[in-house]
Protein backbone atom coordinates (compact mmCIF):
# COMPACT_ATOMS: atom_id res chain seq x y z
CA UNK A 1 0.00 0.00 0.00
CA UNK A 2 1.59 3.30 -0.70
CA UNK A 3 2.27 5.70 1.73
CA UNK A 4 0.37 8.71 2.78
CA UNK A 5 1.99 12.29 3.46
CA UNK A 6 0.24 14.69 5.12
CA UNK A 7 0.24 18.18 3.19
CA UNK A 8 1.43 21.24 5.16
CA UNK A 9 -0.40 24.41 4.54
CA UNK A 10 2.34 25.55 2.82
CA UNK A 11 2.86 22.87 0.70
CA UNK A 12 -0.78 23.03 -0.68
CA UNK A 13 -0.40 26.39 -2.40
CA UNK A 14 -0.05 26.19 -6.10
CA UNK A 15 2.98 24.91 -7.70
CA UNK A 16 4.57 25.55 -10.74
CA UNK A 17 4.64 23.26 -13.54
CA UNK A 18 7.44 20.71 -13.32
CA UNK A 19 9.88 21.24 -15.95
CA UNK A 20 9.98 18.42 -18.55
CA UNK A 21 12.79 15.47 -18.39
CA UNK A 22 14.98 16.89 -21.00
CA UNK A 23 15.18 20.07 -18.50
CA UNK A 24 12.96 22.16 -20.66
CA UNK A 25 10.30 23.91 -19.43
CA UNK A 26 6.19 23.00 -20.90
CA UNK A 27 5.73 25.46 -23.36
CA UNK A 28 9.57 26.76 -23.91
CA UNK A 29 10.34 24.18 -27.41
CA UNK A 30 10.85 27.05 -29.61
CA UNK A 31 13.01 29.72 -27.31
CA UNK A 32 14.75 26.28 -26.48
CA UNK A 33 15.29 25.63 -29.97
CA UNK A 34 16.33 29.38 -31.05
CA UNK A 35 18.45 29.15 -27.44
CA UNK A 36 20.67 26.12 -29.16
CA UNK A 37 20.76 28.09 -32.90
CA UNK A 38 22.71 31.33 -31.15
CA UNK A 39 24.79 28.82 -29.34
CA UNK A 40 25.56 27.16 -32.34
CA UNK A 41 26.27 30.36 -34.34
CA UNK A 42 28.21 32.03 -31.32
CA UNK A 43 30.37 28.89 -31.30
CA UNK A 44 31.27 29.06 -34.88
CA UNK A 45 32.08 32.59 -34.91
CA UNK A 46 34.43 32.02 -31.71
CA UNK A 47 35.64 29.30 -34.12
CA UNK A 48 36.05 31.45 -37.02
CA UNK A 49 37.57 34.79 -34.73
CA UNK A 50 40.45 32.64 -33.15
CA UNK A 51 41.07 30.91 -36.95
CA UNK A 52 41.53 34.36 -38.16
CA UNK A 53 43.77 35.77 -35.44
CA UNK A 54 45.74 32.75 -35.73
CA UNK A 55 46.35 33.15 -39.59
CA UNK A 56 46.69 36.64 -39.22
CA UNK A 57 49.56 35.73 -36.85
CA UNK A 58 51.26 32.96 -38.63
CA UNK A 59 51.28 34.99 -41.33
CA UNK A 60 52.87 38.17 -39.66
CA UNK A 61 55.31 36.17 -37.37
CA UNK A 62 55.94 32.86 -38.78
CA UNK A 63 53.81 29.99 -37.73
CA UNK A 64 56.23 27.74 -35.28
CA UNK A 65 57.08 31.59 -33.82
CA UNK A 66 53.14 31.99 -32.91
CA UNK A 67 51.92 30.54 -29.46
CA UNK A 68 48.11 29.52 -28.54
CA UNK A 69 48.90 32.33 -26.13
CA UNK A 70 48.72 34.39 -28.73
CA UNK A 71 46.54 33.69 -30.75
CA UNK A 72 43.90 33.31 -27.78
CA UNK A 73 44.83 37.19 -26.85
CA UNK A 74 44.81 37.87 -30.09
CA UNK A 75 41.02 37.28 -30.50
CA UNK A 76 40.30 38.58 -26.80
CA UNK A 77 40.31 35.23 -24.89
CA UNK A 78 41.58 32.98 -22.11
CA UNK A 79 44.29 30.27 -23.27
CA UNK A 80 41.65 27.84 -21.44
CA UNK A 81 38.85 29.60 -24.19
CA UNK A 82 40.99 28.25 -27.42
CA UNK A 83 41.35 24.86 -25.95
CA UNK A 84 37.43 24.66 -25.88
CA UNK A 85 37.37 25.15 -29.62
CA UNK A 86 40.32 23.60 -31.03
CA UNK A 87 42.90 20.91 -29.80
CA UNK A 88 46.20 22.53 -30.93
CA UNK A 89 47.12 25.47 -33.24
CA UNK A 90 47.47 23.79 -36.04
CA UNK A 91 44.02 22.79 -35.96
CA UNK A 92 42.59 26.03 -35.89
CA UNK A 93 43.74 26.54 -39.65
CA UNK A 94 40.94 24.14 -40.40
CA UNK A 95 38.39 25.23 -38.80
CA UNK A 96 35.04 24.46 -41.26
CA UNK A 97 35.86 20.80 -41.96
CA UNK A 98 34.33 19.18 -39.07
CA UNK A 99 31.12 20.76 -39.96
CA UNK A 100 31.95 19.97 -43.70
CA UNK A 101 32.14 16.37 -43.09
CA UNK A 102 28.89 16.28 -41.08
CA UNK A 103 26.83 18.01 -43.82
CA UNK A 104 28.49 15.71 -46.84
CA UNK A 105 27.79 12.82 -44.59
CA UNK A 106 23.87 13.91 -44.51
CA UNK A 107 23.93 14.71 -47.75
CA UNK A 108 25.07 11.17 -48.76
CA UNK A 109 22.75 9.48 -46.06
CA UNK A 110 19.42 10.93 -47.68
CA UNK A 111 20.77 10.87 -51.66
CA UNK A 112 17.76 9.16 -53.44
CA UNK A 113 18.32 5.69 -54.32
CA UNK A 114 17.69 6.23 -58.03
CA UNK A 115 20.60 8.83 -58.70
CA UNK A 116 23.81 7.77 -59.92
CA UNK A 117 26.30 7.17 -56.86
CA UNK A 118 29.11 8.91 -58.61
CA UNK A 119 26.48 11.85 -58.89
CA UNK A 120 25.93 11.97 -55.21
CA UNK A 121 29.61 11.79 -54.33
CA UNK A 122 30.53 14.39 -56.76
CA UNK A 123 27.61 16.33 -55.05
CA UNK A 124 29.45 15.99 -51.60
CA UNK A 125 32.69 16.88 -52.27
CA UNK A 126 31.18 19.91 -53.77
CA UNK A 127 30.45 20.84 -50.64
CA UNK A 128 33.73 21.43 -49.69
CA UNK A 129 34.94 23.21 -52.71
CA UNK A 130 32.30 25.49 -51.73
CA UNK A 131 33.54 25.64 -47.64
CA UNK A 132 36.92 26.98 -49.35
CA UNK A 133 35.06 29.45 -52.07
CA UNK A 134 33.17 31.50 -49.65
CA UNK A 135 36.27 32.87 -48.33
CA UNK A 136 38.53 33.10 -50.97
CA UNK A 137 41.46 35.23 -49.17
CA UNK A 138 41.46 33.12 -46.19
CA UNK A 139 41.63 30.24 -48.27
CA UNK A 140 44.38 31.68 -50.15
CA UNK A 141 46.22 32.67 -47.07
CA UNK A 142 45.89 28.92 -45.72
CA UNK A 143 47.10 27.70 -49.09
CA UNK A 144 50.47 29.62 -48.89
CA UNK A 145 50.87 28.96 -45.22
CA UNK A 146 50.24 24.65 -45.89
CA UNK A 147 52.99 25.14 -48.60
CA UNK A 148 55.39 26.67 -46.28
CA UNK A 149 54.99 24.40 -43.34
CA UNK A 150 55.36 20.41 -43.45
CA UNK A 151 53.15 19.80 -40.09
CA UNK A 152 50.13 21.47 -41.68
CA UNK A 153 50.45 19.68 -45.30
CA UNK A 154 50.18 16.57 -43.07
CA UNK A 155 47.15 17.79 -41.60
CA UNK A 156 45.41 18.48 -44.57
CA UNK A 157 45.85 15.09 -46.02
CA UNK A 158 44.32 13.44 -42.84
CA UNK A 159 41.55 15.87 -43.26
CA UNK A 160 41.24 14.71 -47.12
CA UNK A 161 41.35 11.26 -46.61
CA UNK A 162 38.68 11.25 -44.10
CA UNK A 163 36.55 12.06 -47.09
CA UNK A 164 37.80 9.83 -49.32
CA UNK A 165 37.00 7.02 -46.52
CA UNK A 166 33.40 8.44 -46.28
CA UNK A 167 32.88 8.27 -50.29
CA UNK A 168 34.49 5.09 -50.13
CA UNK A 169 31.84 3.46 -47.60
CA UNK A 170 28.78 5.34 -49.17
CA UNK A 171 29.98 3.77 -52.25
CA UNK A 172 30.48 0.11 -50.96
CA UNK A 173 26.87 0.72 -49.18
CA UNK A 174 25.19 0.73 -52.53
CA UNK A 175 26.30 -2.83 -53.39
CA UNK A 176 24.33 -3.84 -49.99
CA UNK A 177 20.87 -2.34 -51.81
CA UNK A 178 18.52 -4.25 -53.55
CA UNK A 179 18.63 -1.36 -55.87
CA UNK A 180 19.76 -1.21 -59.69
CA UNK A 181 23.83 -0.44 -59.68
CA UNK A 182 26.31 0.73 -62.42
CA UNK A 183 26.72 -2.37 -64.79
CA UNK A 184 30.09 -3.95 -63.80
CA UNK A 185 29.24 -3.56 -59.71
CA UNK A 186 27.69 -6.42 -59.00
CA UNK A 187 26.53 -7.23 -55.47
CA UNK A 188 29.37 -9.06 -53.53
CA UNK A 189 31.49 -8.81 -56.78
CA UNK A 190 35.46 -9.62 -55.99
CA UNK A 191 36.02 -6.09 -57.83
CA UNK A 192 33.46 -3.93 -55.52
CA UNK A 193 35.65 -2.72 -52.65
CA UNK A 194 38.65 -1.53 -55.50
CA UNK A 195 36.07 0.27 -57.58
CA UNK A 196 34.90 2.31 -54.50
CA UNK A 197 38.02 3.14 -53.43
CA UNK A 198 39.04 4.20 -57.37
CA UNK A 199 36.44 6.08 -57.93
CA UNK A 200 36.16 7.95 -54.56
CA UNK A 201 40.15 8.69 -54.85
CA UNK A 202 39.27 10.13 -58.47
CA UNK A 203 36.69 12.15 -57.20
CA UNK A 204 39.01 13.66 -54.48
CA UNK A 205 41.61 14.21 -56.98
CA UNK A 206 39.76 15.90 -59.23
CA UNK A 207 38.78 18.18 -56.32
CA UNK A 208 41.97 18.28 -55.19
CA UNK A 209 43.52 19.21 -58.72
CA UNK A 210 40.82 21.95 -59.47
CA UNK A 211 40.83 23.98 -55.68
CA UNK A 212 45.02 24.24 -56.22
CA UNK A 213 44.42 25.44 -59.72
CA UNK A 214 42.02 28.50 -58.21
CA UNK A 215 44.22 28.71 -54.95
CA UNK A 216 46.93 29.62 -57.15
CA UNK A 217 45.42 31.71 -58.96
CA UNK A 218 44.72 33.97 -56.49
CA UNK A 219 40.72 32.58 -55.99
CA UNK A 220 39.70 34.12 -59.15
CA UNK A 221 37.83 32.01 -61.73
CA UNK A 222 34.43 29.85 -61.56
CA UNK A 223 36.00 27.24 -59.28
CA UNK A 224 32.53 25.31 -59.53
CA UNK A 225 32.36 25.36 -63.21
CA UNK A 226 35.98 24.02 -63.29
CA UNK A 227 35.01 20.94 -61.03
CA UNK A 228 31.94 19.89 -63.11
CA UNK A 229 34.18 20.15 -66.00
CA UNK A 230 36.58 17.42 -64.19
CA UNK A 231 33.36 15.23 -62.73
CA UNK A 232 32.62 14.55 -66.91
CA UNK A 233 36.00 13.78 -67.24
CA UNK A 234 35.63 11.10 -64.19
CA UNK A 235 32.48 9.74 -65.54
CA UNK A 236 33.71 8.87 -69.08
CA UNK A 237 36.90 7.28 -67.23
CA UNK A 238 35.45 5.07 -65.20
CA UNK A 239 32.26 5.03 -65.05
CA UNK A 240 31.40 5.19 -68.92
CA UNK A 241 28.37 2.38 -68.28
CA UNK A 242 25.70 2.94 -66.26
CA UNK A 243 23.14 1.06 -65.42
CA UNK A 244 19.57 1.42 -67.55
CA UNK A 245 17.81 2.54 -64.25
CA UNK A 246 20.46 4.71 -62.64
CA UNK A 247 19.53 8.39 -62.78
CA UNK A 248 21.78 11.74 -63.08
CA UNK A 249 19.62 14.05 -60.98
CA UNK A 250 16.42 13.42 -63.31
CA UNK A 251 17.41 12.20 -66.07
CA UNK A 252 18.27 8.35 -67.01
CA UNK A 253 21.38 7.35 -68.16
CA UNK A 254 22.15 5.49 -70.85
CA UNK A 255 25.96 3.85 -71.20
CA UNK A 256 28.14 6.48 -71.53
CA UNK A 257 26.90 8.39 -68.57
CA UNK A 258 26.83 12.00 -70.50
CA UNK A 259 23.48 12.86 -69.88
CA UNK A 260 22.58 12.82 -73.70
CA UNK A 261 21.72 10.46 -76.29
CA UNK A 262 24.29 12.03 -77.97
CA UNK A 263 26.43 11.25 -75.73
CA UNK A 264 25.69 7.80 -74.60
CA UNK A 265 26.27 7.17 -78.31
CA UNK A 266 29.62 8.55 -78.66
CA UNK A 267 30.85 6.95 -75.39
CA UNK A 268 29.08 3.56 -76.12
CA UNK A 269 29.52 3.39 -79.73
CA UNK A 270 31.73 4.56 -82.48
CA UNK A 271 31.91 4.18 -86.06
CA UNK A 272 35.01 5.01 -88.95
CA UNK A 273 34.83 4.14 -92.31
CA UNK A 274 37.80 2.53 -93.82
CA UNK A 275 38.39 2.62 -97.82
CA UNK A 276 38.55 -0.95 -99.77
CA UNK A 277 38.81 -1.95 -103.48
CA UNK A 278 35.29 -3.04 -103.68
CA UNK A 279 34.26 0.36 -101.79
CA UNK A 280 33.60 1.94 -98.33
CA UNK A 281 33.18 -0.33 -95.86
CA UNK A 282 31.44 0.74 -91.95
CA UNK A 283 33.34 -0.24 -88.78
CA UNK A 284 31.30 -0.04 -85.81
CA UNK A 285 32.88 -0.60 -82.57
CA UNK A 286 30.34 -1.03 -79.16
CA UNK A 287 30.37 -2.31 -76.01
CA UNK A 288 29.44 -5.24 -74.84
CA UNK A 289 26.70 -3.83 -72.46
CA UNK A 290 25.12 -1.27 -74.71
CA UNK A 291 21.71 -1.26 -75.52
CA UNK A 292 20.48 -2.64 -78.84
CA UNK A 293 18.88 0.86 -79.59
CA UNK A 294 21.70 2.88 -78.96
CA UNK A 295 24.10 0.34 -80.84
CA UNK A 296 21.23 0.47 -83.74
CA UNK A 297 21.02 4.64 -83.45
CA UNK A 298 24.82 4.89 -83.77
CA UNK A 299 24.87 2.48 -87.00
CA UNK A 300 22.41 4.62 -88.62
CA UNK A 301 23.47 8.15 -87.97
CA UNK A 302 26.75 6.78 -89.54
CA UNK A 303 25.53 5.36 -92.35
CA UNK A 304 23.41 9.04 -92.71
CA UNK A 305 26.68 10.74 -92.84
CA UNK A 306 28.38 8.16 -95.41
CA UNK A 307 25.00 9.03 -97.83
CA UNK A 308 25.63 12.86 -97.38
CA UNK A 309 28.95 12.89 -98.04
C-alpha cells in the first residue's frame, strides 16, 4: 500500500509546472530551440575569430614563432577559451571541416536511391569546394601557409582522406541495396571494394587538382564550373556504363553516362569508315553492355553521314 503524506499548509499552495525530463520547461520548445541556434552560431564565430587571429599571426610572425597564447589574446580570450574550440594550433587553420564532413555525410545518407552514386559523391565533395570558395582570401592565405609548413600539409591530407573514406563506404553501401547499380558492380562482386576506393580517390583528386588550380590563382575564376568540367572527365573514365535505371539528378542514363543520347552514343559506340577496293566499308565498334537501340542509333546516324557525303 503506498504511503500517505500529510500536506502542510504551505505545501498546498499552487505549484509551478514541473519542468519536462529533458530540463525544458512546458511550453519553452521554440526559445529552447532558437536558445541552441545562437549557441551554435556564437560557437562558430568564436571558431572562425580565433582561426583568423591565428592566420593573421602565422602569417605576420611565422607559424612555429606563434603561441596559442597568442593567438587566444589575439582574439580577446583565455588560453583555457581556445582549448574549448580547437585541440592545438594547427588545428585552428581548419576550422570548417568538421562541420563539412557532417553536412556531406547527410547529404550522402538521404541521396535518393535512383541517382547515380558517382552523382551523389561528386555532389558531396562539392560541398567542400564550396567551404573553401566562400572565403577566398582566407583560403588563399591557408594555401600559402600549408605550402610553407610540413606539419600542416600533413594535416590536410588526414583531413582529405577522411573524405575519401566516407565516399568510399557510401559507395560500398550501394552494393548492400537491392537497388539497380552501375553495370560492372555487382553485389558481392570480388572487384566492388577496388572500384569504391578508385572512384572515390578520383573524385578527391579531381577536387583536389581543381581547388590548387584557383588557390593559385589567387581565388579568381568559376572554381565550380571548373570541377563539373573534371566530374565529366571522371564519368567517361570510369564510369562510362551505367546502369539502364540509374539516374543523373532526373534524367536516365544510358551507357556512356553524358546525360545525352548524344552522348551515350559517342561513349558507347563509335563508327570510322575505312576505304577498300570493292568500296567503303562501316566499322562499328560497341560495347558489350550497350543497348540494342543505342548500338542500332549509332549504325544509322553513320551510315546518314556516309550518304551525305
Amino acid at each position: 500500500m503506498d504511503r500517505v503524506q500529510s500536506v502542510s499548509p504551505r505545501q498546498s499552495a499552487p505549484q509551478q509546472s514541473a519542468p519536462a525530463r529533458d530540463g525544458r520547461s512546458p511550453g519553452t520548445g521554440a526559445e529552447a530551440g532558437q536558445g541552441s541556434r545562437r549557441a551554435a552560431a556564437q560557437r562558430q564565430q568564436m571558431r572562425q575569430d580565433l582561426a583568423s587571429a591565428a592566420m593573421e599571426l602565422f602569417a605576420s610572425q611565422g607559424y612555429e614563432e606563434t603561441t596559442v597564447d597568442q593567438i587566444a589574446a589575439a582574439a580577446g580570450v583565455a588560453r583555457r577559451t581556445f582549448f574549448r574550440y580547437f585541440r592545438s594550433k594547427e588545428e585552428a587553420i581548419f576550422p570548417d571541416h568538421d562541420d563539412t564532413l557532417v553536412r556531406v555525410a547527410d547529404l550522402l545518407a538521404s541521396a535518393e536511391p535512383e541517382e547515380h552514386p558517382l552523382d551523389v559523391v561528386c555532389r558531396g565533395i562539392k560541398e567542400v569546394l564550396r567551404m573553401y570558395a566562400s572565403t577566398p582570401g582566407v583560403s588563399v592565405a591557408r594555401y600559402q601557409l600549408i605550402r610553407q609548413v610540413p606539419t600542416l600539409r600533413e594535416r590536410e591530407i588526414a583531413v582529405v582522406a577522411r573524405y575519401e573514406r566516407l565516399f568510399t563506404r557510401y559507395l560500398l553501401g550501394r552494393f548492400d541495396t537491392a537497388g539497380e547499380i552501375p553495370t560492372g558492380w555487382q553485389h558481392g562482386g570480388e572487384d566492388d571494394s577496388m572500384l569504391a576506393e578508385v572512384s572515390a580517390a578520383a573524385v578527391v583528386a579531381a577536387h583536389n587538382h581543381v581547388l590548387r588550380r584557383w588557390l593559385r590563382a589567387g581565388g579568381r575564376g568559376d572554381v565550380e564550373a571548373q570541377l563539373d568540367h573534371s566530374f565529366e572527365v571522371i564519368r567517361q573514365t570510369f564510369w562510362g556504363s551505367s546502369a539502364p535505371g540509374a539516374r543523373r539528378r532526373g534524367a536516365v542514363v544510358a551507357p556512356g553516362a553524358s546525360g545525352t543520347e548524344a552522348g551515350a552514343s559517342t561513349a558507347s559506340t563509335t563508327s570510322a569508315l575505312s576505304a577498300t577496293p570493292a568500296g567503303e566499308v562501316l566499322i562499328t565498334v560497341t560495347r558489350t553492355d550497350a543497348p540494342l537501340d543505342v548500338v542500332m542509333d549509332a549504325v544509322r546516324v553513320a551510315l546518314e553521314g556516309v550518304k551525305q557525303a
